[in-house]
PDB file of N, CA and C in Angstrom:
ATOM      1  N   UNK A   1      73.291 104.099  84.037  1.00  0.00           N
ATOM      2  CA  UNK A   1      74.448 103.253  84.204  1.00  0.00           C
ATOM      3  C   UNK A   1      74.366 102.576  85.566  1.00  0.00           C
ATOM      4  N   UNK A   2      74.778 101.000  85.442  1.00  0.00           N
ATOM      5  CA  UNK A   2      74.517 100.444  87.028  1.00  0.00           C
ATOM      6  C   UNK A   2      75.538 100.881  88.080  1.00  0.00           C
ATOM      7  N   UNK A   3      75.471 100.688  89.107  1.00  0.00           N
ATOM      8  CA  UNK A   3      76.183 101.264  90.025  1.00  0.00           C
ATOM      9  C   UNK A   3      76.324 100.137  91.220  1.00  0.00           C
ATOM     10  N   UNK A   4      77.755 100.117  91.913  1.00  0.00           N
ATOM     11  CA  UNK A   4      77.594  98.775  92.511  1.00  0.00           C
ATOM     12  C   UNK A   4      78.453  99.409  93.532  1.00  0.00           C
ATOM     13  N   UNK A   5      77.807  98.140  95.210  1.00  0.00           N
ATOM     14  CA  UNK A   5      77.951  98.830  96.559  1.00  0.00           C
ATOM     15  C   UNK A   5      78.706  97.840  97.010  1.00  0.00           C
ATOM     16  N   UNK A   6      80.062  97.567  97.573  1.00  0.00           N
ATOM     17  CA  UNK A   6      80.979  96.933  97.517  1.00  0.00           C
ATOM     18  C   UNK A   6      81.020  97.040  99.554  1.00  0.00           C
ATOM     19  N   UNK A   7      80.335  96.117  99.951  1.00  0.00           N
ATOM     20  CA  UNK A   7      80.971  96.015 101.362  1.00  0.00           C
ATOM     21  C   UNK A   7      81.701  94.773 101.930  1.00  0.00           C
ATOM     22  N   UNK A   8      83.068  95.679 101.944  1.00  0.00           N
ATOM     23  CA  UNK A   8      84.492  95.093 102.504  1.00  0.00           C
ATOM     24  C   UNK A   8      84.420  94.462 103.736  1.00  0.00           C
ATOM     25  N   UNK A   9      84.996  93.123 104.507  1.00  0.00           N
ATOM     26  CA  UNK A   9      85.086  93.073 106.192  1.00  0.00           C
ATOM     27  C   UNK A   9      86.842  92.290 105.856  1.00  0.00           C
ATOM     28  N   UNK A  10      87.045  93.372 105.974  1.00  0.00           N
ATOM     29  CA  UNK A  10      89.014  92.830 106.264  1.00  0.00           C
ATOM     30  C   UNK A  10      89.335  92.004 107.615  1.00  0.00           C
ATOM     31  N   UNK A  11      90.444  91.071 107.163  1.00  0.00           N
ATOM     32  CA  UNK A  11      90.694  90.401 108.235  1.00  0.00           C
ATOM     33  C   UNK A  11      91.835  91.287 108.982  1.00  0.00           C
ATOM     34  N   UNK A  12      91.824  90.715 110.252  1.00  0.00           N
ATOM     35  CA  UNK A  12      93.139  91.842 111.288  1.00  0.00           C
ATOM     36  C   UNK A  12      93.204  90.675 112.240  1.00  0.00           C
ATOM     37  N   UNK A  13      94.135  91.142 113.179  1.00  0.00           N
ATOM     38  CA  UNK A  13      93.820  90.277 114.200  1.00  0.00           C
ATOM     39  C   UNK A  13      93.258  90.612 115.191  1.00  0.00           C
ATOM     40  N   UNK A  14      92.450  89.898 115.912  1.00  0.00           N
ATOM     41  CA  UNK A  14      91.373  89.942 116.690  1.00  0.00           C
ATOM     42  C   UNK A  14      90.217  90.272 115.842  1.00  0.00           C
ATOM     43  N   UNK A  15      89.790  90.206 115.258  1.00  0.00           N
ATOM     44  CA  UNK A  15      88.149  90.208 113.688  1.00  0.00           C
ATOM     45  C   UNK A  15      87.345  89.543 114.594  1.00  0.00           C
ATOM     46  N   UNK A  16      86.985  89.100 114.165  1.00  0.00           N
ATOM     47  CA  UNK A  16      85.832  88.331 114.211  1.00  0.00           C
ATOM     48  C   UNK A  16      84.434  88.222 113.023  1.00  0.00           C
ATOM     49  N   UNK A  17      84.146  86.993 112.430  1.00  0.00           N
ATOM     50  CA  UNK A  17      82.141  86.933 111.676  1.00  0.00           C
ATOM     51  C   UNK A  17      81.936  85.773 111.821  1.00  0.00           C
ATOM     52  N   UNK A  18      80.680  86.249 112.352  1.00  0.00           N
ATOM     53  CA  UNK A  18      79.772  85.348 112.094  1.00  0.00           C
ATOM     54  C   UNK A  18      78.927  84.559 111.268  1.00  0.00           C
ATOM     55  N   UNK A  19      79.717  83.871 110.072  1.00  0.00           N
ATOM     56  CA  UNK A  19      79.318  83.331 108.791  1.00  0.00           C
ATOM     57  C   UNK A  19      77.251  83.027 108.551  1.00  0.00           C
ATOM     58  N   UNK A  20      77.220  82.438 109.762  1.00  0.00           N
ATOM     59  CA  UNK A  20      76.091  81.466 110.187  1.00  0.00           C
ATOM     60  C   UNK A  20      75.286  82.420 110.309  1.00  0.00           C
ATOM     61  N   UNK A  21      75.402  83.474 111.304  1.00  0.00           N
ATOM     62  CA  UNK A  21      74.389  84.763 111.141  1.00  0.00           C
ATOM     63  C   UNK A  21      73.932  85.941 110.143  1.00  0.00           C
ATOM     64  N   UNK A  22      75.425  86.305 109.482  1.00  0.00           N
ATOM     65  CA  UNK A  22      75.740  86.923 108.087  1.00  0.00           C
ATOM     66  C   UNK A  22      74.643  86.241 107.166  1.00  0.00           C
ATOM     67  N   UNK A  23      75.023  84.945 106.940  1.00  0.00           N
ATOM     68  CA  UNK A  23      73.711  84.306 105.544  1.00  0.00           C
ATOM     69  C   UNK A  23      72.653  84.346 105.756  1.00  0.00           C
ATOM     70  N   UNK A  24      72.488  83.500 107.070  1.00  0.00           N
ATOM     71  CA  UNK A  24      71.069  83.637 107.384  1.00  0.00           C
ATOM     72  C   UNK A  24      69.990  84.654 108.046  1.00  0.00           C
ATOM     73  N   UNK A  25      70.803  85.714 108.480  1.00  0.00           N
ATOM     74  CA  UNK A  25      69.863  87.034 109.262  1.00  0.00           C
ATOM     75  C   UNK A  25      70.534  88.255 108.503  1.00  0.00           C
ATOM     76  N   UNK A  26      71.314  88.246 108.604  1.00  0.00           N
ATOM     77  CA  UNK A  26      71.761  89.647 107.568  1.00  0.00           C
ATOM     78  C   UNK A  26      71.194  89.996 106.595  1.00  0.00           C
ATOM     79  N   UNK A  27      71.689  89.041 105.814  1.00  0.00           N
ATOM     80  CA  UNK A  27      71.086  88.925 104.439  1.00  0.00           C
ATOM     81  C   UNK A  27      69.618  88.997 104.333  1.00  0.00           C
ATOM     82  N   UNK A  28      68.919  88.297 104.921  1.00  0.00           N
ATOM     83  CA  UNK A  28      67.705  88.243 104.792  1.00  0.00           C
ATOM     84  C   UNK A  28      67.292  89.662 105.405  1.00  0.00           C
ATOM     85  N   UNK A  29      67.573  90.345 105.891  1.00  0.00           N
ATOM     86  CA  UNK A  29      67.469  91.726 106.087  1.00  0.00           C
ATOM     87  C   UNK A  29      67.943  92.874 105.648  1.00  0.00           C
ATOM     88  N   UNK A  30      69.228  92.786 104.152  1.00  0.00           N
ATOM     89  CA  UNK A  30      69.286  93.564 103.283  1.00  0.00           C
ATOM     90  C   UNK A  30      67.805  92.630 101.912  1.00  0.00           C
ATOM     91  N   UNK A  31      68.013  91.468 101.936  1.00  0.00           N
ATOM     92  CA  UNK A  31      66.387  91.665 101.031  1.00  0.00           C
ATOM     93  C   UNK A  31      65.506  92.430 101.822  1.00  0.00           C
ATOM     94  N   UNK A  32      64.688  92.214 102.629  1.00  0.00           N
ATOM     95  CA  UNK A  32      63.569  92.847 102.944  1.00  0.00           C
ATOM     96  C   UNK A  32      63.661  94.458 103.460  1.00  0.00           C
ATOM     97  N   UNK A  33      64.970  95.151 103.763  1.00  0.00           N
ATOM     98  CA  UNK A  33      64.811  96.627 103.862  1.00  0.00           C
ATOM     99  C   UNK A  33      65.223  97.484 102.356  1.00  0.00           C
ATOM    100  N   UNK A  34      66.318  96.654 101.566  1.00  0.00           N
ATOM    101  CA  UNK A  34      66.884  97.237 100.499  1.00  0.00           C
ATOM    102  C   UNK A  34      66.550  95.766  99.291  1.00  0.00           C
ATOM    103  N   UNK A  35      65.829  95.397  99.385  1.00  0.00           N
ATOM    104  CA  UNK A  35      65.977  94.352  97.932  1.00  0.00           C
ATOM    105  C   UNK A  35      65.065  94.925  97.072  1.00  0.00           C
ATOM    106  N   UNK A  36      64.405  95.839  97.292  1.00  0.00           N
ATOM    107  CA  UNK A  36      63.613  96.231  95.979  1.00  0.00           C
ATOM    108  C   UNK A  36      64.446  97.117  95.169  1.00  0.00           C
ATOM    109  N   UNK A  37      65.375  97.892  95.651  1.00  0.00           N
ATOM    110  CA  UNK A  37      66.308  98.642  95.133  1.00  0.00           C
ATOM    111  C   UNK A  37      67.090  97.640  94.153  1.00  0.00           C
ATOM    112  N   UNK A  38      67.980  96.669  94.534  1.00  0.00           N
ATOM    113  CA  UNK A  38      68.868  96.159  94.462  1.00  0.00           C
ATOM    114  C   UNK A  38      68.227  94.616  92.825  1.00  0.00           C
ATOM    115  N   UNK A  39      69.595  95.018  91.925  1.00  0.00           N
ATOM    116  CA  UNK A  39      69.301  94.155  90.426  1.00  0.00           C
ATOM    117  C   UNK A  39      70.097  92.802  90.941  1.00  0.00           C
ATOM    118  N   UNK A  40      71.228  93.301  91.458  1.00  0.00           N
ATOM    119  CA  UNK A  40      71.673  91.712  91.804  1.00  0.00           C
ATOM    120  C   UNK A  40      72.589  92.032  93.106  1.00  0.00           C
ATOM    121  N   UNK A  41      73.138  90.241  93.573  1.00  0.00           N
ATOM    122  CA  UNK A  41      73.901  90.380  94.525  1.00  0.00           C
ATOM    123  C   UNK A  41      74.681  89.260  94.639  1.00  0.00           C
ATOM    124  N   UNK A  42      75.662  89.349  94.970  1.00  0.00           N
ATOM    125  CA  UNK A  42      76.815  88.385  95.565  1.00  0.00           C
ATOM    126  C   UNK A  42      77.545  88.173  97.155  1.00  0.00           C
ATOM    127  N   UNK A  43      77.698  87.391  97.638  1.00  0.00           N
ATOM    128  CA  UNK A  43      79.107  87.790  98.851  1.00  0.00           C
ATOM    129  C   UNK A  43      79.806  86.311  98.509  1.00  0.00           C
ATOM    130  N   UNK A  44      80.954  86.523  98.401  1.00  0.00           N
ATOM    131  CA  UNK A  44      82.265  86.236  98.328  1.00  0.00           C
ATOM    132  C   UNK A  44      82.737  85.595  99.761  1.00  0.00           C
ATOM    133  N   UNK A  45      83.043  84.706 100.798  1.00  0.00           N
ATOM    134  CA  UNK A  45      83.228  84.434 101.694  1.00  0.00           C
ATOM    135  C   UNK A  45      84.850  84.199 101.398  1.00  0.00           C
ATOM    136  N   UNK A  46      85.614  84.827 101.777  1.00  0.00           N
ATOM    137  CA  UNK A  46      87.361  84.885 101.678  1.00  0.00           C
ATOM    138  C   UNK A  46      87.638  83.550 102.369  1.00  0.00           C
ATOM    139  N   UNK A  47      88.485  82.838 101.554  1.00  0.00           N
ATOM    140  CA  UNK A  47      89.267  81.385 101.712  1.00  0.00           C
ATOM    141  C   UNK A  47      90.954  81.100 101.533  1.00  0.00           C
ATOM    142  N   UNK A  48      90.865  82.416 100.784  1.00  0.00           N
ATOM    143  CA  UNK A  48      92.393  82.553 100.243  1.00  0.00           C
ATOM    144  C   UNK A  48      92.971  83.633  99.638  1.00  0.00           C
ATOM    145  N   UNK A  49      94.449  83.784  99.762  1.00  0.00           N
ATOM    146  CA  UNK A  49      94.686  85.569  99.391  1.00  0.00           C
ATOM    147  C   UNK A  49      95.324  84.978  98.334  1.00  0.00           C
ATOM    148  N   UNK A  50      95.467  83.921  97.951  1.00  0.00           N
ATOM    149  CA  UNK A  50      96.656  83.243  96.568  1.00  0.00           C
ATOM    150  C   UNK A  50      96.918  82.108  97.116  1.00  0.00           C
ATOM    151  N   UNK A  51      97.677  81.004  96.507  1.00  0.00           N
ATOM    152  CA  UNK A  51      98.489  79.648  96.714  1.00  0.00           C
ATOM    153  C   UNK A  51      99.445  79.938  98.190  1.00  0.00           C
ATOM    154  N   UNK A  52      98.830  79.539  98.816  1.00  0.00           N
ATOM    155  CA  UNK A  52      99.256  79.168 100.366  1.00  0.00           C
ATOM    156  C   UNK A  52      99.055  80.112 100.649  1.00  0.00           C
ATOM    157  N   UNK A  53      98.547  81.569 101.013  1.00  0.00           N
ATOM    158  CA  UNK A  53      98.214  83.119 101.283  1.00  0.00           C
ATOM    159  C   UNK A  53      96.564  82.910 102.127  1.00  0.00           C
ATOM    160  N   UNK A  54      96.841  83.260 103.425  1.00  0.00           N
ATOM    161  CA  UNK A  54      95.501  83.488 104.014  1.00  0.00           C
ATOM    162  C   UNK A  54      94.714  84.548 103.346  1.00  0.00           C
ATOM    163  N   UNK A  55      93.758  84.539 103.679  1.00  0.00           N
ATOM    164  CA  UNK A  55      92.335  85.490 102.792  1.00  0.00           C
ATOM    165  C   UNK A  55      92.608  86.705 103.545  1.00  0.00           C
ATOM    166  N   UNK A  56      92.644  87.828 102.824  1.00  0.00           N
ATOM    167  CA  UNK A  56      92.786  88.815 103.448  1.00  0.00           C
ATOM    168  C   UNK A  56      91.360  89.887 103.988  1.00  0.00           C
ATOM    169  N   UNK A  57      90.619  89.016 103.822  1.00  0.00           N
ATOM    170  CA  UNK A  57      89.363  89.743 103.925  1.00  0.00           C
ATOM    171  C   UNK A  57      88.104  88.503 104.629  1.00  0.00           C
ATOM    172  N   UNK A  58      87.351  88.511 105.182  1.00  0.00           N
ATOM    173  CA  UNK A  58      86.277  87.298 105.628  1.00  0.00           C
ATOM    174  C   UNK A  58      84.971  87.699 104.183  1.00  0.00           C
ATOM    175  N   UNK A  59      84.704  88.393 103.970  1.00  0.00           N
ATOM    176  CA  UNK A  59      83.789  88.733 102.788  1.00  0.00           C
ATOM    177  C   UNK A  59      84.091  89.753 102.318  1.00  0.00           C
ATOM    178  N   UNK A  60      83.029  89.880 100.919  1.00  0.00           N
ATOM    179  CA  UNK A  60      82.963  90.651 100.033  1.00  0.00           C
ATOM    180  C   UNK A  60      81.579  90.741  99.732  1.00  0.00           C
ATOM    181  N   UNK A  61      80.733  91.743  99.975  1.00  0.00           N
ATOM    182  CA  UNK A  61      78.913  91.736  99.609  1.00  0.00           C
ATOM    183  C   UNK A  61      79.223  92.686  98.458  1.00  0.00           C
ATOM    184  N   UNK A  62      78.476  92.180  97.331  1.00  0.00           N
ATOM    185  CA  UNK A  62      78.647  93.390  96.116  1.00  0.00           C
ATOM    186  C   UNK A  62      77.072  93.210  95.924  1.00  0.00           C
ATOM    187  N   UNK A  63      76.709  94.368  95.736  1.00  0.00           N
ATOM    188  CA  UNK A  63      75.276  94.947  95.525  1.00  0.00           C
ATOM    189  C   UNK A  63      75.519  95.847  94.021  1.00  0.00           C
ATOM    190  N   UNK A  64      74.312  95.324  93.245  1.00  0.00           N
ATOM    191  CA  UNK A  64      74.314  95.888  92.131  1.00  0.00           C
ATOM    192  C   UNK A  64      73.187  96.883  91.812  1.00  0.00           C
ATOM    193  N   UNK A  65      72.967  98.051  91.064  1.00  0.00           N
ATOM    194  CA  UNK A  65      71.820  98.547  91.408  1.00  0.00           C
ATOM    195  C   UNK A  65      72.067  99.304  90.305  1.00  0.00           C
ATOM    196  N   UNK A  66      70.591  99.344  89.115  1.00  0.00           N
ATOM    197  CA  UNK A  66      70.336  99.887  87.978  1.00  0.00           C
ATOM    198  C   UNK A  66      70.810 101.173  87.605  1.00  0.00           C
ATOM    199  N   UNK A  67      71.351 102.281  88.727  1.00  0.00           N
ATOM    200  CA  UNK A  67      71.894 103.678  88.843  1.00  0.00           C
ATOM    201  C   UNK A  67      71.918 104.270  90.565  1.00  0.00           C
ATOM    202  N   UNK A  68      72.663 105.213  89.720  1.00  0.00           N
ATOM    203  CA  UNK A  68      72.507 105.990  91.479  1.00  0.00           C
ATOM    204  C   UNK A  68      71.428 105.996  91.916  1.00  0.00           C
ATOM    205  N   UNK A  69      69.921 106.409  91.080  1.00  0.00           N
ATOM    206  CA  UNK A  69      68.927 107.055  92.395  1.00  0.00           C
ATOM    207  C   UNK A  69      68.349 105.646  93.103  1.00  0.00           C
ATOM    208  N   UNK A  70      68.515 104.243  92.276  1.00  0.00           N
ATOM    209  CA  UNK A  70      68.135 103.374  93.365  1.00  0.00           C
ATOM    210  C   UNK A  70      69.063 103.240  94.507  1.00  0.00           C
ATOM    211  N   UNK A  71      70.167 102.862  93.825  1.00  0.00           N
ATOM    212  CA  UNK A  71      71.255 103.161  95.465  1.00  0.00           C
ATOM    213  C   UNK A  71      71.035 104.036  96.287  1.00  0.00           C
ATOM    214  N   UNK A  72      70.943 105.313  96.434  1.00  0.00           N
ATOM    215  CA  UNK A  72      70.233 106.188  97.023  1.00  0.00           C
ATOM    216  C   UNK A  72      69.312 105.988  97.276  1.00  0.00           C
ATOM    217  N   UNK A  73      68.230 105.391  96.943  1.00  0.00           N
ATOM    218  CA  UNK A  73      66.817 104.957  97.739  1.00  0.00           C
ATOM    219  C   UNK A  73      67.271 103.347  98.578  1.00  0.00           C
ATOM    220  N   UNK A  74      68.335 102.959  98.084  1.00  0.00           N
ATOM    221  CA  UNK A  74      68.277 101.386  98.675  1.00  0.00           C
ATOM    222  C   UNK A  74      69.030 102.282 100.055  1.00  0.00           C
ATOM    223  N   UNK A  75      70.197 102.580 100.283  1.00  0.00           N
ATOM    224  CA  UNK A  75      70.929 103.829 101.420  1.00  0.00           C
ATOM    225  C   UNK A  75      70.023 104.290 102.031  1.00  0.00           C
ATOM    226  N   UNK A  76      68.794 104.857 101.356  1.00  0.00           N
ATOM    227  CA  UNK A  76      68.019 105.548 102.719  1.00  0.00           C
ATOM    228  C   UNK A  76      67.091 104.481 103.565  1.00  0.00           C
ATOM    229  N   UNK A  77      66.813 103.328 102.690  1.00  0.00           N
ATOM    230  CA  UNK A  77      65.941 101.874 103.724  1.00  0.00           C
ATOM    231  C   UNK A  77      66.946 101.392 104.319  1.00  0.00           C
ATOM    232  N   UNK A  78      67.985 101.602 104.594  1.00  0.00           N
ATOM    233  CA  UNK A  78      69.289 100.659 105.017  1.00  0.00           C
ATOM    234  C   UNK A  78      69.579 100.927 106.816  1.00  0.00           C
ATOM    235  N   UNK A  79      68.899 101.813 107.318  1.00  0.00           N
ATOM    236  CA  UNK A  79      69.312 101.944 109.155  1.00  0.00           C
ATOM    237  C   UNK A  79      69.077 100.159 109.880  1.00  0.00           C
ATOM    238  N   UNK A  80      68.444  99.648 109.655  1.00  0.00           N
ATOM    239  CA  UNK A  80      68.238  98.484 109.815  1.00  0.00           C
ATOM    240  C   UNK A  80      69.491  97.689 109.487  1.00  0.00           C
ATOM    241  N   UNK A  81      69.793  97.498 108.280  1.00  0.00           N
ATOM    242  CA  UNK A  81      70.948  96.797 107.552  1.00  0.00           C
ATOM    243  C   UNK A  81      72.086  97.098 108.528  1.00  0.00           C
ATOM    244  N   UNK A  82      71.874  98.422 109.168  1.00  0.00           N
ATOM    245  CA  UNK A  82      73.598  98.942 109.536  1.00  0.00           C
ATOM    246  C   UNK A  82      73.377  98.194 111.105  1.00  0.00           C
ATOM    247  N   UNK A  83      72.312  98.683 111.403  1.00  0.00           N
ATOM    248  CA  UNK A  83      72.201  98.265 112.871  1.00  0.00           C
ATOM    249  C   UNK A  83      72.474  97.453 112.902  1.00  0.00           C
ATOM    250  N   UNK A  84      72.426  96.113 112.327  1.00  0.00           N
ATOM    251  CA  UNK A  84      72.548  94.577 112.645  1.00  0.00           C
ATOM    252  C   UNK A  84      73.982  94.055 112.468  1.00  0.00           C
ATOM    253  N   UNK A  85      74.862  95.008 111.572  1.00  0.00           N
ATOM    254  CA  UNK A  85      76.523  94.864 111.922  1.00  0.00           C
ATOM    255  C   UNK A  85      76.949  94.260 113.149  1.00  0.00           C
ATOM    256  N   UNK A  86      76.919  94.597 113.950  1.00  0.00           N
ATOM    257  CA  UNK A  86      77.902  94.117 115.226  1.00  0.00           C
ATOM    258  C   UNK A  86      77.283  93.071 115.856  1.00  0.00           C
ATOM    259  N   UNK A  87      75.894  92.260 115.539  1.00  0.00           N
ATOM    260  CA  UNK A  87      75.349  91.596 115.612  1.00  0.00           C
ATOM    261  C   UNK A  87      76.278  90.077 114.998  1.00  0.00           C
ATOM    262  N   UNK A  88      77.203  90.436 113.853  1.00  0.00           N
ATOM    263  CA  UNK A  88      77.976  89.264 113.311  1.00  0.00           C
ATOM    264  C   UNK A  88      79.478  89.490 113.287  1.00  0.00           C
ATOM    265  N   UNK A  89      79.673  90.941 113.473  1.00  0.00           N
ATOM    266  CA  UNK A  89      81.225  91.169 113.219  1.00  0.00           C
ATOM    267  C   UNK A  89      81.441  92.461 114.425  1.00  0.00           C
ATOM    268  N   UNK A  90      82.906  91.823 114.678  1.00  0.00           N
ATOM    269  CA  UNK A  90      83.335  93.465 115.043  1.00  0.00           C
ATOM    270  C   UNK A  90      84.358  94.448 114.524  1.00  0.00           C
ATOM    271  N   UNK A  91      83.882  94.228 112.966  1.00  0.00           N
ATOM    272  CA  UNK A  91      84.434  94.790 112.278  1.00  0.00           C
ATOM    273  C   UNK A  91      83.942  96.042 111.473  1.00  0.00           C
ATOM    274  N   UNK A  92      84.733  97.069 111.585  1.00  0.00           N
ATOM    275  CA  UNK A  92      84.078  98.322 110.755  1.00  0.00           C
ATOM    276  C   UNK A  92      84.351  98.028 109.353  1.00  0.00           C
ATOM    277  N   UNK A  93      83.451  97.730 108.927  1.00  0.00           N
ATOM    278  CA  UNK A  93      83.531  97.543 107.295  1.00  0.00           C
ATOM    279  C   UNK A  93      83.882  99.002 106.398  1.00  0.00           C
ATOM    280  N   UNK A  94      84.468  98.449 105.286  1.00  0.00           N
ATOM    281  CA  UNK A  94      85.079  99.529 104.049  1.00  0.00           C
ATOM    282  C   UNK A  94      83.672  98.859 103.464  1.00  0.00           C
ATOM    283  N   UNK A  95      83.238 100.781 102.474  1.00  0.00           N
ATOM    284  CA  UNK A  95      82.222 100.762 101.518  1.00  0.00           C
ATOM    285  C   UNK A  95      83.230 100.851 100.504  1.00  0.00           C
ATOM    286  N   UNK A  96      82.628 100.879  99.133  1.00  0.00           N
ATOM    287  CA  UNK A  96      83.282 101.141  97.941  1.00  0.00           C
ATOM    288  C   UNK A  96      81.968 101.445  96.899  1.00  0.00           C
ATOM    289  N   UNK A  97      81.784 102.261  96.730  1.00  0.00           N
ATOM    290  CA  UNK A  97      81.040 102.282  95.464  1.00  0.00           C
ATOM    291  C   UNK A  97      81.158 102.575  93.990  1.00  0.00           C
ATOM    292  N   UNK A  98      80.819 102.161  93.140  1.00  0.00           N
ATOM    293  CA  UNK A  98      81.880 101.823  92.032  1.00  0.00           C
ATOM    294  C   UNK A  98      80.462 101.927  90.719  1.00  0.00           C
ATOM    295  N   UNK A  99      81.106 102.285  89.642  1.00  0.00           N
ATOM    296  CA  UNK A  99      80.598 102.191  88.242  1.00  0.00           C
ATOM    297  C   UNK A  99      80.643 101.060  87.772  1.00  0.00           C
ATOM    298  N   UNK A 100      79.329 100.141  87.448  1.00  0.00           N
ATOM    299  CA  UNK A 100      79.777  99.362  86.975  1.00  0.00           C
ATOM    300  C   UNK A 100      80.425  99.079  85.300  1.00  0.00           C
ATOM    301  N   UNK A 101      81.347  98.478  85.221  1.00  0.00           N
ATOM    302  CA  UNK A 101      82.084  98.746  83.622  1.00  0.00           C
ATOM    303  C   UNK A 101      81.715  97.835  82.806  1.00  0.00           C
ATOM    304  N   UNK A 102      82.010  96.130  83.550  1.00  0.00           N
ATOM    305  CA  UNK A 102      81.838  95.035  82.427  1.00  0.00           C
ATOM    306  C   UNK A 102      80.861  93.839  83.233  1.00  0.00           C
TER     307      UNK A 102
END
């Protein structure tokens, strides 16, 4: 069953991301430490919480992955991935990991 890795960056005040660094260096560094693990992927860049409602979040990265033991192997290539956090945000991100259903 697939299994999917949901990383949250909520907005607060005083946040901060770095959109520009996020796409272009982040990312490119969850492919090359965790993309062999990983079936698909998305991020969501927050624009809006509803009709006139600020975004309550700056992104959403959802990582999809064929079952647990790749997630678990994509988690153990990931010290890299984590390190480079504060590099775009100074935000402690929420994980979520989730079953995928539909």
């Amino acid at each position: 069953m697939s299994v999917s890795l949901q990383v949250i960056y909520p907005v607060a005040e005083g946040t901060t991301f770095d959109f520009d660094y996020y796409g272009a260096t982040h990312m490119g560094l969850v492919g090359e430490h965790m993309g062999s693990h990983i079936q698909s992927s998305v991020v969501a860049k927050g624009i809006a919480g509803g009709p006139d409602v600020p975004a309550g979040f700056h992104a959403i990265a959802t990582l999809v992955f064929a079952d647990q033991d790749a997630l678990n192997a994509a988690m153990k290539a990931s010290a890299p991935v984590m390190a480079d956090i504060p590099n775009f945000t100074n935000i402690q991100p929420t994980v979520l990991i989730g079953e995928v259903i539909g």
